[in-house]
C-alpha atoms as a PDB file:
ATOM      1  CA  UNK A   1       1.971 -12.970   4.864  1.00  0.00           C
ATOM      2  CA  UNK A   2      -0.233 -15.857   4.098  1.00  0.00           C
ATOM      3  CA  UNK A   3      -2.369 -13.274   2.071  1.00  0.00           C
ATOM      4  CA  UNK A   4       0.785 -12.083   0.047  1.00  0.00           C
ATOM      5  CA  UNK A   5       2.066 -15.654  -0.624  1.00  0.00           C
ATOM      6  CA  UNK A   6      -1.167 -16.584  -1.971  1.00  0.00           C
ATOM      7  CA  UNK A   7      -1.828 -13.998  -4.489  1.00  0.00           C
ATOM      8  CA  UNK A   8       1.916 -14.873  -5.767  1.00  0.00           C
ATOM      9  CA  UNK A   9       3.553 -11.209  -5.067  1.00  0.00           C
ATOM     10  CA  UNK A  10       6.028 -12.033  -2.113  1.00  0.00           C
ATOM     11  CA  UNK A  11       8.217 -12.207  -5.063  1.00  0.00           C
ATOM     12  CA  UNK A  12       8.419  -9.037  -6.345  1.00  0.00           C
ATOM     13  CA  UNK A  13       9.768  -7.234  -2.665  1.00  0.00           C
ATOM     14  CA  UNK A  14      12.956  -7.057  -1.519  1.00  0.00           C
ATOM     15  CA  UNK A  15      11.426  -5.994   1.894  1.00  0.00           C
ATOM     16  CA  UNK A  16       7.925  -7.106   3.524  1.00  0.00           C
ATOM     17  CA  UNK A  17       6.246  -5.767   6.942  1.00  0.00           C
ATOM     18  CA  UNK A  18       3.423  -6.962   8.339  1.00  0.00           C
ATOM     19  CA  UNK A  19       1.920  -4.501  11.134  1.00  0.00           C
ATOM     20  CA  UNK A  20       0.793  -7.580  13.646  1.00  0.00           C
ATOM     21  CA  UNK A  21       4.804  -8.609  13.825  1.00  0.00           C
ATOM     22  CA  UNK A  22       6.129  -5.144  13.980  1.00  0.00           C
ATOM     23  CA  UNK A  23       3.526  -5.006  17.111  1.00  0.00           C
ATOM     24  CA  UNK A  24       1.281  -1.946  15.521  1.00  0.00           C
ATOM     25  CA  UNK A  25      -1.859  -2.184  13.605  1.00  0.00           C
ATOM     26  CA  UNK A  26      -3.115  -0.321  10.613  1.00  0.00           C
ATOM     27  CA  UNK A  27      -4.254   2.369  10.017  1.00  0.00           C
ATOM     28  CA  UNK A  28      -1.741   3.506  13.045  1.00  0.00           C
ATOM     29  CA  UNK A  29       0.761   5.935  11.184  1.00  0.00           C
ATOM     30  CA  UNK A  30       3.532   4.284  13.099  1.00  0.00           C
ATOM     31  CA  UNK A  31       3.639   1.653  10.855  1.00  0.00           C
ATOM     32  CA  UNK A  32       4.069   3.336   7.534  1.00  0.00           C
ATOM     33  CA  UNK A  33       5.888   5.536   8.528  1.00  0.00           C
ATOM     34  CA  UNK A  34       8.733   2.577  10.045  1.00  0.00           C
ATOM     35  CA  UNK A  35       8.488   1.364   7.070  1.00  0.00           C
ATOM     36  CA  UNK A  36       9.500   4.611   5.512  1.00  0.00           C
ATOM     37  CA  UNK A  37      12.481   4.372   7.710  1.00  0.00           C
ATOM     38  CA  UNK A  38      13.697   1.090   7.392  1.00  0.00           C
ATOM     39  CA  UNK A  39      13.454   1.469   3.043  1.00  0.00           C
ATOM     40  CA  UNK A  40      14.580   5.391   3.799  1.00  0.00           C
ATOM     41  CA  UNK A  41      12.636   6.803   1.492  1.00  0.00           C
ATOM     42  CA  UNK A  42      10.316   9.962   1.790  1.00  0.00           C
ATOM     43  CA  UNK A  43       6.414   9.350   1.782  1.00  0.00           C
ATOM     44  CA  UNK A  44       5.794  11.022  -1.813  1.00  0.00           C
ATOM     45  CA  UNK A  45       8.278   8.702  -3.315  1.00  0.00           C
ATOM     46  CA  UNK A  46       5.978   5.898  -2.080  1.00  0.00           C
ATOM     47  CA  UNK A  47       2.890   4.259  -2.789  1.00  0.00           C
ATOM     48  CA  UNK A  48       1.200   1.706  -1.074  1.00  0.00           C
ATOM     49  CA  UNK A  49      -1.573  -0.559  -2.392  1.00  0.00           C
ATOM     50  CA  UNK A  50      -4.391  -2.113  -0.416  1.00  0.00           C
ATOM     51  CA  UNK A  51      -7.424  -3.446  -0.241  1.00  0.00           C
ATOM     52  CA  UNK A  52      -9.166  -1.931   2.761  1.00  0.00           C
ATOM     53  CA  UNK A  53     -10.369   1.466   1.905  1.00  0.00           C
ATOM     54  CA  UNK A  54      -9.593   2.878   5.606  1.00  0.00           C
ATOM     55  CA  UNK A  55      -6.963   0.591   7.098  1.00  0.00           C
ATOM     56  CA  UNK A  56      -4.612   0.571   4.162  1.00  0.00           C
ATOM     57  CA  UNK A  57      -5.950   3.407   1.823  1.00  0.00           C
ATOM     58  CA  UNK A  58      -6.841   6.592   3.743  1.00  0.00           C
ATOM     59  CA  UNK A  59      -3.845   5.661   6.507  1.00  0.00           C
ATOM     60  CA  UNK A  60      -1.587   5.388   3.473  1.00  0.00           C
ATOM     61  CA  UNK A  61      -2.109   8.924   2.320  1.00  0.00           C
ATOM     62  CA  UNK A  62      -2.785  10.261   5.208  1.00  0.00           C
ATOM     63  CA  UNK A  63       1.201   9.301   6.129  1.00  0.00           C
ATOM     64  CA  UNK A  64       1.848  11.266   2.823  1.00  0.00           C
ATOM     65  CA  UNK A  65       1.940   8.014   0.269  1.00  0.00           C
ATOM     66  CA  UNK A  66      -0.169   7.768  -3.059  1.00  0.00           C
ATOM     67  CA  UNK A  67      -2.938   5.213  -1.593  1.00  0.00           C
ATOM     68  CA  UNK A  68      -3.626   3.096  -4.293  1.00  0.00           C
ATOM     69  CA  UNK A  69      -6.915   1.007  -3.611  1.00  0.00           C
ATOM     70  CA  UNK A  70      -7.190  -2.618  -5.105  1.00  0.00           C
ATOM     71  CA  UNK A  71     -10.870  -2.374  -6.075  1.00  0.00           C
ATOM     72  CA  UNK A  72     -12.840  -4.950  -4.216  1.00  0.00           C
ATOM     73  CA  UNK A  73     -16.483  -5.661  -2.756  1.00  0.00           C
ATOM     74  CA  UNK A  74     -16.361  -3.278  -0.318  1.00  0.00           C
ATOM     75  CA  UNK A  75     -17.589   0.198  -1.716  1.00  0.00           C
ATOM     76  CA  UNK A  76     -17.143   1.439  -4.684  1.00  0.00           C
ATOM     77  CA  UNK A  77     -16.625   5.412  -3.031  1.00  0.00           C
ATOM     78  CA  UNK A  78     -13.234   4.803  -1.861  1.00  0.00           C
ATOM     79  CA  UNK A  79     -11.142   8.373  -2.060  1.00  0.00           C
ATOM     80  CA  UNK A  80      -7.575   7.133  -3.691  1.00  0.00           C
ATOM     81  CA  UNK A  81      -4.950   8.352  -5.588  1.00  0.00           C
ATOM     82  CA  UNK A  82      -5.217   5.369  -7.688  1.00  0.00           C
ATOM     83  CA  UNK A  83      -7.953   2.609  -8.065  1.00  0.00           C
ATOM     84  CA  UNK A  84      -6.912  -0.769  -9.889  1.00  0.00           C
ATOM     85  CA  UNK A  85      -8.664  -3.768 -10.893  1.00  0.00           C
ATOM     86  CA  UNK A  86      -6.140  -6.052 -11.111  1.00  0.00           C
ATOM     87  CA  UNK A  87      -2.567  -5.858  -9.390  1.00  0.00           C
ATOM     88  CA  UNK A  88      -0.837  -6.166 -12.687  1.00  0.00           C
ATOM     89  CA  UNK A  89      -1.727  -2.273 -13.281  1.00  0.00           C
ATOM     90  CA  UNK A  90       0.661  -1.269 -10.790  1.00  0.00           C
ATOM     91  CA  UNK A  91       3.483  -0.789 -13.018  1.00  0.00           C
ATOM     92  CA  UNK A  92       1.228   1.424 -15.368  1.00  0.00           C
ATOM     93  CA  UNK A  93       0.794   3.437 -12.075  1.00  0.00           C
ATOM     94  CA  UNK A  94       4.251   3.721 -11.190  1.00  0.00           C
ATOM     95  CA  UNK A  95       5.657   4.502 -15.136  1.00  0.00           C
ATOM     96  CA  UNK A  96       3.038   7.417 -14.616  1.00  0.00           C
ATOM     97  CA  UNK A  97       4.548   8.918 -11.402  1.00  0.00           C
ATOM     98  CA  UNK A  98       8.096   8.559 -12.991  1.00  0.00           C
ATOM     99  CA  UNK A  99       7.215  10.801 -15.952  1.00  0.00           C
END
């Protein structure tokens, strides 16, 4: 949470889990796919965005979400649906899956 309040996002989710209070850790499937639950949606109308190409990325797809990577210093041979640069790209991402 401390990660989410400081890049200034917690504002733009109706619903946040972290994996250490819902007592699993990524890349364990359990917790995407709880979170698929709680929101009730179905994995391909998700996407999740992350910066840890294994953890967060390959789990994410993997549980049937578009894994969108948030491009950072580690690797630049990260398999995702979506790479971004900056956060504020996300919107472009989603727009695209709508049409």
């Amino acid at each position: 949470m401390d990660t989410i309040k400081a890049l200034g996002i917690e504002r733009y989710f109706e619903t946040i889990l972290i994996s250490e209070w819902e007592g699993m850790k990524k890349p364990d499937r359990k917790i995407f796919e709880k979170c698929l639950k709680y929101l009730n949606v179905l994995p391909s109308q998700t996407i999740y965005v992350g910066d840890h190409p294994v953890n967060d990325v390959a789990a994410s797809i993997k549980a049937g979400m578009k894994g969108v990577w948030k491009r950072n210093s580690q690797g630049d041979n990260v398999k995702a649906d979506f790479i971004v640069e900056d956060l504020e790209e996300i919107p472009l991402i989603i727009d695209k899956l709508r049409n």
